[in-house]
PDB file of N, CA and C in Angstrom:
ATOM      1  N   UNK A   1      36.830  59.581  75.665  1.00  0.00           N
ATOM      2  CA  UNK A   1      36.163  58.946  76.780  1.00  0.00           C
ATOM      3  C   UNK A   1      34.804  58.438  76.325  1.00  0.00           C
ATOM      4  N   UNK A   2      34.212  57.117  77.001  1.00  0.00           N
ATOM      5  CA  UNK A   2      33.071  56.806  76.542  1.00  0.00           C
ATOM      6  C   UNK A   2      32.334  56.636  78.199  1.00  0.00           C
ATOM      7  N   UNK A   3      30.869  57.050  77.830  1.00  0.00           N
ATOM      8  CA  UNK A   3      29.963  56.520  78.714  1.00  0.00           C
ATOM      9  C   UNK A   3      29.636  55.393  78.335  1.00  0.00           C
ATOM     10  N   UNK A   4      29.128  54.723  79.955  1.00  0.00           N
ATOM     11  CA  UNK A   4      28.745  53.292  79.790  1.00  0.00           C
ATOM     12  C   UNK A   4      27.887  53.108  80.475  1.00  0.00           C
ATOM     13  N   UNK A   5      26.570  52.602  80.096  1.00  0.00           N
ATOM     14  CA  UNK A   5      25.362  52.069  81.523  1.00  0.00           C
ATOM     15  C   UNK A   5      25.680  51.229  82.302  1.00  0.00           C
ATOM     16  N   UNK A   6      25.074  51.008  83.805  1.00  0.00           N
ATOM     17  CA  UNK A   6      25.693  49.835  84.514  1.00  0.00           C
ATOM     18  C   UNK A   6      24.493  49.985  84.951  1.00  0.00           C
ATOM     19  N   UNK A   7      23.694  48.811  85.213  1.00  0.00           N
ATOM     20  CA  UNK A   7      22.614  48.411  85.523  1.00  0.00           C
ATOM     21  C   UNK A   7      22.931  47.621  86.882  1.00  0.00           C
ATOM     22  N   UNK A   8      22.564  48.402  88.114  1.00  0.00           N
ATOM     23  CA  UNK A   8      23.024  47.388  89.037  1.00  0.00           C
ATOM     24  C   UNK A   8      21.635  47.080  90.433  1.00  0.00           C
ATOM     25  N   UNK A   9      21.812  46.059  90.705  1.00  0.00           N
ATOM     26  CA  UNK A   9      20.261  45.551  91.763  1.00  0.00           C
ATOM     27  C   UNK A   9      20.915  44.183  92.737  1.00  0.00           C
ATOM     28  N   UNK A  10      20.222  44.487  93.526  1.00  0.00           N
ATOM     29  CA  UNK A  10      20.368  43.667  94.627  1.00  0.00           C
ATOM     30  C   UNK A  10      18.873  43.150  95.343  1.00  0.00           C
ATOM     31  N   UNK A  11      18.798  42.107  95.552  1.00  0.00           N
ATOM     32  CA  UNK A  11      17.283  41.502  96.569  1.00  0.00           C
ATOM     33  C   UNK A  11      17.628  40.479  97.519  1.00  0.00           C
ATOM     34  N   UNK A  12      16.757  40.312  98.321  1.00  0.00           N
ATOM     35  CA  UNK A  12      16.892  39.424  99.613  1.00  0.00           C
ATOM     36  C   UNK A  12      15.818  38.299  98.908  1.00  0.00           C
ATOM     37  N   UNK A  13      16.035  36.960  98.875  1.00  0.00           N
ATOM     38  CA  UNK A  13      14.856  36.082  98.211  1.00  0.00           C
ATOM     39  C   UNK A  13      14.726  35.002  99.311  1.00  0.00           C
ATOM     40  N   UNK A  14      14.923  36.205 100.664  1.00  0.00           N
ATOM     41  CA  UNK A  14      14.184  35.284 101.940  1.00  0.00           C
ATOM     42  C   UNK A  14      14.095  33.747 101.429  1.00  0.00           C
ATOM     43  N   UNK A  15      15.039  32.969 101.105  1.00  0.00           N
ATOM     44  CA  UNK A  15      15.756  31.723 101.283  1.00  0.00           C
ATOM     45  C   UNK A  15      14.969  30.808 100.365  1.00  0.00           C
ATOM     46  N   UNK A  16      14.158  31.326  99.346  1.00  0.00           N
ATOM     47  CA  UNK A  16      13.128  30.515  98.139  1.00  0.00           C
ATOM     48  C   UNK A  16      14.811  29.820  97.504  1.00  0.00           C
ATOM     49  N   UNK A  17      14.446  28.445  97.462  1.00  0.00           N
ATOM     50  CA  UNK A  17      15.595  27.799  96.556  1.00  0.00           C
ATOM     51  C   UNK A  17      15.070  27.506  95.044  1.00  0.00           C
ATOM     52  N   UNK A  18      13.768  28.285  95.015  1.00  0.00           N
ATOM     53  CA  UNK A  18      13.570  28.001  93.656  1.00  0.00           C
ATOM     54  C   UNK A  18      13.928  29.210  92.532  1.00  0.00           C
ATOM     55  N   UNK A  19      14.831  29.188  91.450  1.00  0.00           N
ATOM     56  CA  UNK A  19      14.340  30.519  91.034  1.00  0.00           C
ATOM     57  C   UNK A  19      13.494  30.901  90.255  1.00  0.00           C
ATOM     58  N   UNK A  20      13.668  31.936  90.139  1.00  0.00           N
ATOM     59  CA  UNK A  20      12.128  33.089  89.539  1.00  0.00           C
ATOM     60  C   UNK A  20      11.705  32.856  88.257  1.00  0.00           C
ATOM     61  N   UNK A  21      10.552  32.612  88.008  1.00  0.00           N
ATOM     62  CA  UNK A  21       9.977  32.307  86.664  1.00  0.00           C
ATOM     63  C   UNK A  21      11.004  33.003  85.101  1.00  0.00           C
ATOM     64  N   UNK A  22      10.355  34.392  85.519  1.00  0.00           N
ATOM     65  CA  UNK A  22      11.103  35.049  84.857  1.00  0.00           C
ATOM     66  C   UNK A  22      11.824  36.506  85.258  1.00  0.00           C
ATOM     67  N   UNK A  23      12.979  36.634  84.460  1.00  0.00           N
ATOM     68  CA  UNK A  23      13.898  37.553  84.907  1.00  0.00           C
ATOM     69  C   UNK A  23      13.844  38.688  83.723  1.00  0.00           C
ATOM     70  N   UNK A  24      12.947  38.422  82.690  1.00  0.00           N
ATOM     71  CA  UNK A  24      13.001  39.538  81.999  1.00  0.00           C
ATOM     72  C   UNK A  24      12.624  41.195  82.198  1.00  0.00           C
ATOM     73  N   UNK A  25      11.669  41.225  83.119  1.00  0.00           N
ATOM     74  CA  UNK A  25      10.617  42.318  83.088  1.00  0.00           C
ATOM     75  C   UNK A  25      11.819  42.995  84.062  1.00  0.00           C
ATOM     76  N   UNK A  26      12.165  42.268  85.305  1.00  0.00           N
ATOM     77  CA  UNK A  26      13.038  42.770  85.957  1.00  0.00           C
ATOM     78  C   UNK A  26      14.461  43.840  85.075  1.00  0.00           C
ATOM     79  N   UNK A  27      15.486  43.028  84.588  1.00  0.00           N
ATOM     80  CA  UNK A  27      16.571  42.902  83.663  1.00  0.00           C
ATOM     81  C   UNK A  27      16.876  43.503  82.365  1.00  0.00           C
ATOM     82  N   UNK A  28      15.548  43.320  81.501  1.00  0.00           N
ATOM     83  CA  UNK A  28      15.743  43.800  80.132  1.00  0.00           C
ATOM     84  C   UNK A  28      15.066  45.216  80.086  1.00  0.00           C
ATOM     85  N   UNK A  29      15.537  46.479  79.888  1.00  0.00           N
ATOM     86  CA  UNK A  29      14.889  47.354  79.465  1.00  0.00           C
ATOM     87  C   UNK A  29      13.888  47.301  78.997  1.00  0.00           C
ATOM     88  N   UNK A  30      12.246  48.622  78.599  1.00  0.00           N
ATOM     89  CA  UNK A  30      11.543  48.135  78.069  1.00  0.00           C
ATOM     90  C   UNK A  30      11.750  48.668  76.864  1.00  0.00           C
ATOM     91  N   UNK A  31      12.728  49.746  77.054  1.00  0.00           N
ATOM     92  CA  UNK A  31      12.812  50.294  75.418  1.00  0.00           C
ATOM     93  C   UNK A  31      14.433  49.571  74.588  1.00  0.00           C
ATOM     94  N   UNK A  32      13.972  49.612  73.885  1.00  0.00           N
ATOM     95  CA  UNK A  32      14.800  48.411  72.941  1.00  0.00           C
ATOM     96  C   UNK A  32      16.454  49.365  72.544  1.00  0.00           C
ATOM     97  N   UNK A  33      16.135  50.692  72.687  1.00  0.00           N
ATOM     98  CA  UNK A  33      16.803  51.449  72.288  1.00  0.00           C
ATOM     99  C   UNK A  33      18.072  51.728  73.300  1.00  0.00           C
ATOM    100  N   UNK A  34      17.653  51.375  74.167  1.00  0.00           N
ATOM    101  CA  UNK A  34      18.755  51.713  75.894  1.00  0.00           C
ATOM    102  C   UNK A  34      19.431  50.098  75.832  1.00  0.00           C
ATOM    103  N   UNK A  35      20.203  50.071  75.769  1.00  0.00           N
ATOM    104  CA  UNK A  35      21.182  49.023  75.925  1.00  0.00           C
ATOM    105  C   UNK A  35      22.041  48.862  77.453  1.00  0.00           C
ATOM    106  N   UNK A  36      22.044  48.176  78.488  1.00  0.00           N
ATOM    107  CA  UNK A  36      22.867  48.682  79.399  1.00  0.00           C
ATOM    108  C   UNK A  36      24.463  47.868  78.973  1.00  0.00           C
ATOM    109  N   UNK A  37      25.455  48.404  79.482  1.00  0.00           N
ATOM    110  CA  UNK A  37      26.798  47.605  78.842  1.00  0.00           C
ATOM    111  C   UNK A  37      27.404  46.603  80.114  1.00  0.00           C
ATOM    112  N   UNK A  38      26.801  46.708  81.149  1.00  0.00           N
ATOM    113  CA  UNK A  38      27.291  46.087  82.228  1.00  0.00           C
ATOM    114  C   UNK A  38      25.735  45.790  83.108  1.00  0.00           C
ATOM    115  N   UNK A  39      26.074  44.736  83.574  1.00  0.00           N
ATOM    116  CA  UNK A  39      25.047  44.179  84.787  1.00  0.00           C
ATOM    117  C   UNK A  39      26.307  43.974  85.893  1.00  0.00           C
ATOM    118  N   UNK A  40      25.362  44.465  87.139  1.00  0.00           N
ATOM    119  CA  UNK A  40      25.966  43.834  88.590  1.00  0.00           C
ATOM    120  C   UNK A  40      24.600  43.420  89.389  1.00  0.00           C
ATOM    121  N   UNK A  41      24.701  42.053  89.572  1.00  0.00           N
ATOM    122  CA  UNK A  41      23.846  41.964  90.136  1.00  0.00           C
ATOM    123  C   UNK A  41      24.064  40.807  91.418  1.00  0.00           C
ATOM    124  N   UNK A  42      23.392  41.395  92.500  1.00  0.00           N
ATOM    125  CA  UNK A  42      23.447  40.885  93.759  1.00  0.00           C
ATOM    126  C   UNK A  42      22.476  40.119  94.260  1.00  0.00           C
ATOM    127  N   UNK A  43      22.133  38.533  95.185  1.00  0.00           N
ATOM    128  CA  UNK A  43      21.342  38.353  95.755  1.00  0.00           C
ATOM    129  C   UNK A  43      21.633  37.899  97.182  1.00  0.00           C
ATOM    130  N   UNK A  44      21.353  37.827  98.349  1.00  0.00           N
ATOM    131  CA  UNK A  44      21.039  37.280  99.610  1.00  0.00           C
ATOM    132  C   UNK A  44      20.001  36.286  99.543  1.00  0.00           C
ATOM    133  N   UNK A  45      20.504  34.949  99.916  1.00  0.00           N
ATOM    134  CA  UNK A  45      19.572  34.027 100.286  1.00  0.00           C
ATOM    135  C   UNK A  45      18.868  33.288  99.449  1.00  0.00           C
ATOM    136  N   UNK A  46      19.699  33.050  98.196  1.00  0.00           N
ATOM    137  CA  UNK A  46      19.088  32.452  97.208  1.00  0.00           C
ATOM    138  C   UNK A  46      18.825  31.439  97.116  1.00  0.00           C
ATOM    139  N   UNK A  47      18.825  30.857  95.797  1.00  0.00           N
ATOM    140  CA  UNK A  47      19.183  29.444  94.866  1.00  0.00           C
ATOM    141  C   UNK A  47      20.713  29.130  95.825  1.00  0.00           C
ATOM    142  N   UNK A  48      20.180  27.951  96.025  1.00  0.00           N
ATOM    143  CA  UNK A  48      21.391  27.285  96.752  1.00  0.00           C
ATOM    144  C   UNK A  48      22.920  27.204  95.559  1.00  0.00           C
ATOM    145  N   UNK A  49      21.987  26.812  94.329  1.00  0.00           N
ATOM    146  CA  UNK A  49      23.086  26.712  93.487  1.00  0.00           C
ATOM    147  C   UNK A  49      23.307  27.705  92.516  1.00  0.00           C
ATOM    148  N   UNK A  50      24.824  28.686  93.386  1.00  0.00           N
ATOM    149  CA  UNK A  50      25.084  29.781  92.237  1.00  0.00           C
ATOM    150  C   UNK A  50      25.281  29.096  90.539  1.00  0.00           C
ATOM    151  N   UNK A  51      25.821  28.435  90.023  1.00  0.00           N
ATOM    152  CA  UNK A  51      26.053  27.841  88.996  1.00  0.00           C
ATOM    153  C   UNK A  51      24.850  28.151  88.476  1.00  0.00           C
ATOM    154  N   UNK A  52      23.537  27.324  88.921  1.00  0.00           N
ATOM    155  CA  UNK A  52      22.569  27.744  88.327  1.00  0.00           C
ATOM    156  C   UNK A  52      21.774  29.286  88.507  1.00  0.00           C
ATOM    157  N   UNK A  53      22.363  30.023  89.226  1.00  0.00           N
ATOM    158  CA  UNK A  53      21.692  31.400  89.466  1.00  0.00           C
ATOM    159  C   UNK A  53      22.095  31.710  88.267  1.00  0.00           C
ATOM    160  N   UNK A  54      23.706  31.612  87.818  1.00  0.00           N
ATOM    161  CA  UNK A  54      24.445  32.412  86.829  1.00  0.00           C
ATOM    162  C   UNK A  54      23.908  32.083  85.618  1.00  0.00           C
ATOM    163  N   UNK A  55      23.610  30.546  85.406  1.00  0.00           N
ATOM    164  CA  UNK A  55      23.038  29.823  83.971  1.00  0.00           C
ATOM    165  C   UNK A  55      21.999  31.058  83.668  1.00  0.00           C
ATOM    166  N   UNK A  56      20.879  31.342  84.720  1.00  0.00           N
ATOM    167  CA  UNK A  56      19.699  31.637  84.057  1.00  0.00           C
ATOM    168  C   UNK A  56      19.775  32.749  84.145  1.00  0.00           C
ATOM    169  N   UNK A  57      20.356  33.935  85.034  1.00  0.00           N
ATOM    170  CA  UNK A  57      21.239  34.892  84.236  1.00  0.00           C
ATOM    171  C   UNK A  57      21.519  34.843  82.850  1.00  0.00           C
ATOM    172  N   UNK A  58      22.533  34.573  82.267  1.00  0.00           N
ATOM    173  CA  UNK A  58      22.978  34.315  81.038  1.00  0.00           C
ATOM    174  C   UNK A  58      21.818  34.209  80.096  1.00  0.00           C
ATOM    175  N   UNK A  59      20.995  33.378  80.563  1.00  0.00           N
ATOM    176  CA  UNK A  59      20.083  32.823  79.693  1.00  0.00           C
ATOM    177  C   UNK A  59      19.051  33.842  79.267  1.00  0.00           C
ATOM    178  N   UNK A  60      19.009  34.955  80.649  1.00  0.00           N
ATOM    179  CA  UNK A  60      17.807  36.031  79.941  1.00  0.00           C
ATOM    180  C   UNK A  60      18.772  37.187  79.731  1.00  0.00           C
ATOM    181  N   UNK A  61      19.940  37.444  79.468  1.00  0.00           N
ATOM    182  CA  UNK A  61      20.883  38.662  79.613  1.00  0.00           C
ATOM    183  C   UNK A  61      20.872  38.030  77.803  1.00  0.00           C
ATOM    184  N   UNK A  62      21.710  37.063  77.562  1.00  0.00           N
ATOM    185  CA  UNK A  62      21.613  36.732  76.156  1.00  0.00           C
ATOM    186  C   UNK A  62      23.080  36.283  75.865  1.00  0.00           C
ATOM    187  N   UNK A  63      23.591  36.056  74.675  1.00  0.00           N
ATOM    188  CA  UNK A  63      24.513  35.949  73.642  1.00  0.00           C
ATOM    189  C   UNK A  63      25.322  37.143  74.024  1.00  0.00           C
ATOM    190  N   UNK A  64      24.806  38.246  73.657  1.00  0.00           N
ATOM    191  CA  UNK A  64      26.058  39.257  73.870  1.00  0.00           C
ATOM    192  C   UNK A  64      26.217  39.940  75.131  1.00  0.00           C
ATOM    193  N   UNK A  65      26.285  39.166  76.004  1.00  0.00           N
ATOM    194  CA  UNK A  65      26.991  39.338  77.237  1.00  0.00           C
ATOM    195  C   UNK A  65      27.237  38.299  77.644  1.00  0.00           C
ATOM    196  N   UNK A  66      28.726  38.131  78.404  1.00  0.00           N
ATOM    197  CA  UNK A  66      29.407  37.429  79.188  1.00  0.00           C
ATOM    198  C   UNK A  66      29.339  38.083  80.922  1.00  0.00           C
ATOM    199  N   UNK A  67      29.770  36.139  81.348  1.00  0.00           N
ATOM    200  CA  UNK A  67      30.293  36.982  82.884  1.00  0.00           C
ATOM    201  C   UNK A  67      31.627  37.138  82.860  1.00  0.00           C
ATOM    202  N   UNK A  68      31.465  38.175  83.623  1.00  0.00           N
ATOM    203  CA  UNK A  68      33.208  38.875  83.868  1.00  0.00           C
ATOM    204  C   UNK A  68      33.673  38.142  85.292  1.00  0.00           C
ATOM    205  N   UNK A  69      32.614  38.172  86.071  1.00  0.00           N
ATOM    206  CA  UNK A  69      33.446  37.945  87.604  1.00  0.00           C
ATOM    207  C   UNK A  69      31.924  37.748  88.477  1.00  0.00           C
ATOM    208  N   UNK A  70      32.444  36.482  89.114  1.00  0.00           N
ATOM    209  CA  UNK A  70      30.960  35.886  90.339  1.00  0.00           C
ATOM    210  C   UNK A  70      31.933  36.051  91.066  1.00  0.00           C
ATOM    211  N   UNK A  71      31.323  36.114  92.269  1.00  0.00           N
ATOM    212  CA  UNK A  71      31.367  35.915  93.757  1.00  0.00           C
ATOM    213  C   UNK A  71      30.723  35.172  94.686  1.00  0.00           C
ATOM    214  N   UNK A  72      30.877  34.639  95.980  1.00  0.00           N
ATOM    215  CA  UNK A  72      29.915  33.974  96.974  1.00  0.00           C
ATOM    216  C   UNK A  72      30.335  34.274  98.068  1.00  0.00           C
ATOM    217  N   UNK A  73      29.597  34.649  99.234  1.00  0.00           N
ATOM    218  CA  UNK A  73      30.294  34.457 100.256  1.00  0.00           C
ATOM    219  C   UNK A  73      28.716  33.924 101.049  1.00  0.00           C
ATOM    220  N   UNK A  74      29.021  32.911 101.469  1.00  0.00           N
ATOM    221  CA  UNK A  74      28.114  31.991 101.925  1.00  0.00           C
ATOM    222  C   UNK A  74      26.909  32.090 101.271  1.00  0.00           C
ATOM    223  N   UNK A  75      25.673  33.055 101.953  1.00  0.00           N
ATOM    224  CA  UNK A  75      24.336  32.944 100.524  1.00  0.00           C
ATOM    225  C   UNK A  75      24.061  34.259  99.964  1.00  0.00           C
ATOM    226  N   UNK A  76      25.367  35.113  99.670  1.00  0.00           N
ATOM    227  CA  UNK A  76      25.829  36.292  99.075  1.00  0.00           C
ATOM    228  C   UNK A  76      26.641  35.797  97.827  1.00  0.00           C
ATOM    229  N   UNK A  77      25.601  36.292  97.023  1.00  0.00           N
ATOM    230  CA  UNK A  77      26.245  35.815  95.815  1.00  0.00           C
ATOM    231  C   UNK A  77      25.885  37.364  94.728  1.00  0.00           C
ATOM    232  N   UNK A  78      27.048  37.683  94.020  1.00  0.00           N
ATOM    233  CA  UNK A  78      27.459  38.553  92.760  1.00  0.00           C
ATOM    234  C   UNK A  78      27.672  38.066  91.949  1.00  0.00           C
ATOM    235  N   UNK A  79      27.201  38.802  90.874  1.00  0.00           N
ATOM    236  CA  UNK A  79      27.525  38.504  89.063  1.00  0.00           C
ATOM    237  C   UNK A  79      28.164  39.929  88.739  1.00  0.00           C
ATOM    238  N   UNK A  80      28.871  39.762  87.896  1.00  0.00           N
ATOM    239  CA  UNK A  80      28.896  41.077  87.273  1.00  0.00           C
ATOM    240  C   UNK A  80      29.036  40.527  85.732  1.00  0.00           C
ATOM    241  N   UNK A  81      28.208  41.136  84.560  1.00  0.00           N
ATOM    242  CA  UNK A  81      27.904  40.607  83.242  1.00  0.00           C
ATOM    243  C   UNK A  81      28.380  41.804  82.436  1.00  0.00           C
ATOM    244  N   UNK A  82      29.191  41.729  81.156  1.00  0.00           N
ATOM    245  CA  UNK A  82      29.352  42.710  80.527  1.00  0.00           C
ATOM    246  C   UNK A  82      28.969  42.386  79.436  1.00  0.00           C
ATOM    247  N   UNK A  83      28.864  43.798  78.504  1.00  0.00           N
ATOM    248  CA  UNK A  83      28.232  43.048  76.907  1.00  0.00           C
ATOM    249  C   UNK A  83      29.802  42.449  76.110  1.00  0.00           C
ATOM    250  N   UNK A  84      29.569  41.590  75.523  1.00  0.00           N
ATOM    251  CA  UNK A  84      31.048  40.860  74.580  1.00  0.00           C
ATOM    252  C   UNK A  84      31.559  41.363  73.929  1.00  0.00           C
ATOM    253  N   UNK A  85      31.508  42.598  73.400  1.00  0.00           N
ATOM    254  CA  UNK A  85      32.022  43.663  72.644  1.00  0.00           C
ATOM    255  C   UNK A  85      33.063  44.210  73.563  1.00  0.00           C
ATOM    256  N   UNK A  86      32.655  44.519  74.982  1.00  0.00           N
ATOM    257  CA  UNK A  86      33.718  45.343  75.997  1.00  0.00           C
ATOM    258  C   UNK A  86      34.620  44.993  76.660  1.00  0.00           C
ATOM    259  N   UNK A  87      34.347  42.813  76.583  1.00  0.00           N
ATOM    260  CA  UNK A  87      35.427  42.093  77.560  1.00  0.00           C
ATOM    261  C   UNK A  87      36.745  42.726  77.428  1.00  0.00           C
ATOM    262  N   UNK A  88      37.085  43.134  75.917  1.00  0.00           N
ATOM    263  CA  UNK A  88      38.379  43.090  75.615  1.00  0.00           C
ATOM    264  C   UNK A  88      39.243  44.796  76.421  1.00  0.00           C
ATOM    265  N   UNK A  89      38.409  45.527  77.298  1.00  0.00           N
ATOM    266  CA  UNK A  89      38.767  47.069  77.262  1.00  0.00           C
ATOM    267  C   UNK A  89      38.672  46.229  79.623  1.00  0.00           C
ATOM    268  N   UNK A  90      38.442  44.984  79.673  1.00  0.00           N
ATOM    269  CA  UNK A  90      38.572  44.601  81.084  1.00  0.00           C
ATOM    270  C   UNK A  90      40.290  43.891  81.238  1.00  0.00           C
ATOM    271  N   UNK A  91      40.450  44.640  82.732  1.00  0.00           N
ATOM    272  CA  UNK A  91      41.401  43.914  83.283  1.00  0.00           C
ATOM    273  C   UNK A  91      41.230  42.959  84.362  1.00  0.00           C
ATOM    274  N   UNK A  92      42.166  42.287  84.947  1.00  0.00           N
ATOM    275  CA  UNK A  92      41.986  41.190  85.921  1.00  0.00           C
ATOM    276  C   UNK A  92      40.827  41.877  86.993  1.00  0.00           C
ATOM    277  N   UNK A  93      40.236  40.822  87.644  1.00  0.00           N
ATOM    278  CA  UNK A  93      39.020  41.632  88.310  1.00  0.00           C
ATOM    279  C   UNK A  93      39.344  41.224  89.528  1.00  0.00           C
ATOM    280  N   UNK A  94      39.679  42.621  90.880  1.00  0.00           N
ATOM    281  CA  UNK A  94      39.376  42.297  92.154  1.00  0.00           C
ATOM    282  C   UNK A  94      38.658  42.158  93.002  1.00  0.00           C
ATOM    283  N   UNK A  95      38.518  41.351  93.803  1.00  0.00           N
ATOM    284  CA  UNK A  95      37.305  41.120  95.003  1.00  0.00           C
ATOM    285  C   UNK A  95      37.502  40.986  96.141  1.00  0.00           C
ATOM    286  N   UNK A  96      36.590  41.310  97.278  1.00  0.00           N
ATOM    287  CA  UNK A  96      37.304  41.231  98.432  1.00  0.00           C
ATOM    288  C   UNK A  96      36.041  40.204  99.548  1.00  0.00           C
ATOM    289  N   UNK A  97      35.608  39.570 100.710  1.00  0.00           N
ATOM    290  CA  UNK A  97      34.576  39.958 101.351  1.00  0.00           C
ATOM    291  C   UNK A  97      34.664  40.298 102.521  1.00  0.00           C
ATOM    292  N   UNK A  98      33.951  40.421 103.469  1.00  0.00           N
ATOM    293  CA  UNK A  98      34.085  40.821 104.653  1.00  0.00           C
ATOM    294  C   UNK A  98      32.611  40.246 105.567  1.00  0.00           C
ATOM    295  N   UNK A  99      32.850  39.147 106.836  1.00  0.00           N
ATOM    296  CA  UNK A  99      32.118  38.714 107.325  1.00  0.00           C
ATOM    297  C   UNK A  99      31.676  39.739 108.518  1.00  0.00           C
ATOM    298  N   UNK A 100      30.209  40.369 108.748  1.00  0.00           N
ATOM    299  CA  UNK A 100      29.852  40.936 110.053  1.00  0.00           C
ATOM    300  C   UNK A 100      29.366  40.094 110.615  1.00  0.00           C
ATOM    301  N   UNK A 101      29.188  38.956 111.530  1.00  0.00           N
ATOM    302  CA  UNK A 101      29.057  38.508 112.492  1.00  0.00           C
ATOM    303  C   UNK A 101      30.456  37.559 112.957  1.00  0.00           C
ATOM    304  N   UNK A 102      29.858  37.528 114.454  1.00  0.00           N
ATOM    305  CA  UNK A 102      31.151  37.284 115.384  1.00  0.00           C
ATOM    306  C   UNK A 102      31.130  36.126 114.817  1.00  0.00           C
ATOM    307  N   UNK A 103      30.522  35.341 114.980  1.00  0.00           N
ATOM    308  CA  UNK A 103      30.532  33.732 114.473  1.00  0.00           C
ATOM    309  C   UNK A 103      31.007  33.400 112.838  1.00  0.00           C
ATOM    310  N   UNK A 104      32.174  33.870 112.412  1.00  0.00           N
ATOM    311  CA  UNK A 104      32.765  33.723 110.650  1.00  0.00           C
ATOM    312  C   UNK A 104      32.628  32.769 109.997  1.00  0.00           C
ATOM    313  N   UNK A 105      31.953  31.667 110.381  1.00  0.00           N
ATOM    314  CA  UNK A 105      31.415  30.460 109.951  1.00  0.00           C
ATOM    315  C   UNK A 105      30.374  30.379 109.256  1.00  0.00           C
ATOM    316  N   UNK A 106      29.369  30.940 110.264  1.00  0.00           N
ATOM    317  CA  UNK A 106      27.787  31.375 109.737  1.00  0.00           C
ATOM    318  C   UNK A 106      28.217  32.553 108.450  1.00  0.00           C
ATOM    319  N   UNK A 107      27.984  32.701 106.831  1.00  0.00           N
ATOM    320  CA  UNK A 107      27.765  33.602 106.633  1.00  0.00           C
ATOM    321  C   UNK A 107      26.774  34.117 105.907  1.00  0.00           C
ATOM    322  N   UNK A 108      25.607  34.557 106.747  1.00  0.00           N
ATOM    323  CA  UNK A 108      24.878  35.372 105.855  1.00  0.00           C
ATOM    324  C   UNK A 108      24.418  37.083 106.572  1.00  0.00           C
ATOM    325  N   UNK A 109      25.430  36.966 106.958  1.00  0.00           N
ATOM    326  CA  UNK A 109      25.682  38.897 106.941  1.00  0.00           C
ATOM    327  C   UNK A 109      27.323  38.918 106.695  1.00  0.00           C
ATOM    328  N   UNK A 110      27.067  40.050 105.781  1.00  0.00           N
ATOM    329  CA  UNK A 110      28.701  40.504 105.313  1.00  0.00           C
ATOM    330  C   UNK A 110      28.245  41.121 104.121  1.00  0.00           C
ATOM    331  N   UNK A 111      29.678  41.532 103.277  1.00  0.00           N
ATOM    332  CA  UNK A 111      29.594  41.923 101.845  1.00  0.00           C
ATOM    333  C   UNK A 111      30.428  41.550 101.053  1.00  0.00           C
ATOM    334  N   UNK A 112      30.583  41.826  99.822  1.00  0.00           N
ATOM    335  CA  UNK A 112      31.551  40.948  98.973  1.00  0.00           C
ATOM    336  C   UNK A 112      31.161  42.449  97.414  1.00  0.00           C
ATOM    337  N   UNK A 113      32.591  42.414  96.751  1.00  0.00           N
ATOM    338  CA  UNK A 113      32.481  42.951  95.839  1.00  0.00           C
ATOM    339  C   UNK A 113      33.455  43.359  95.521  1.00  0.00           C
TER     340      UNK A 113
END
């Protein structure tokens, strides 16, 4: 059996369509020595454009991690990132969401994962 870190976070970005300067301080450990093997990461109310949420993801996660599996459900959006060494120990990935308000049109309450 192996242990594995999973680094997981979620924020509300009260509807800024710009994103965040930087994602390192957040994301990267400060000790060089802790590696996490998985990211999940969640936002409400973002960057209009997941595509680009995920780019700049990638961009501060690095080379040796891939995404495994995004999600959206209206301005609920998931990543989940693994390091490229582990893709090969993943199977098909399930997801589900679920809208809480009466109005299923509108969605920005619910969950997804």
């Amino acid at each position: 059996a192996r242990k594995i870190g999973i680094f997981v976070a979620t924020w509300n970005m009260q509807g800024k369509k710009d994103l965040p300067d930087n994602l390192e301080d957040f994301l990267l450990p400060p000790d060089d020595d802790f590696v996490h093997d998985m990211y999940v990461i969640g936002i409400q109310e973002g960057c209009p454009d997941r595509r680009e949420w995920e780019a700049c993801l990638q961009e501060t996660l690095g080379p040796h991690y891939v995404l495994l599996h995004s999600a959206a459900h209206g301005v609920l959006y998931l990543s989940v990132f693994i390091r490229r060494d582990l893709i090969w120990f993943c199977s098909e990935v399930e997801y589900a969401t679920v809208t809480t308000r009466i109005m299923s049109q509108i969605k920005t309450k619910g969950a997804l994962g």
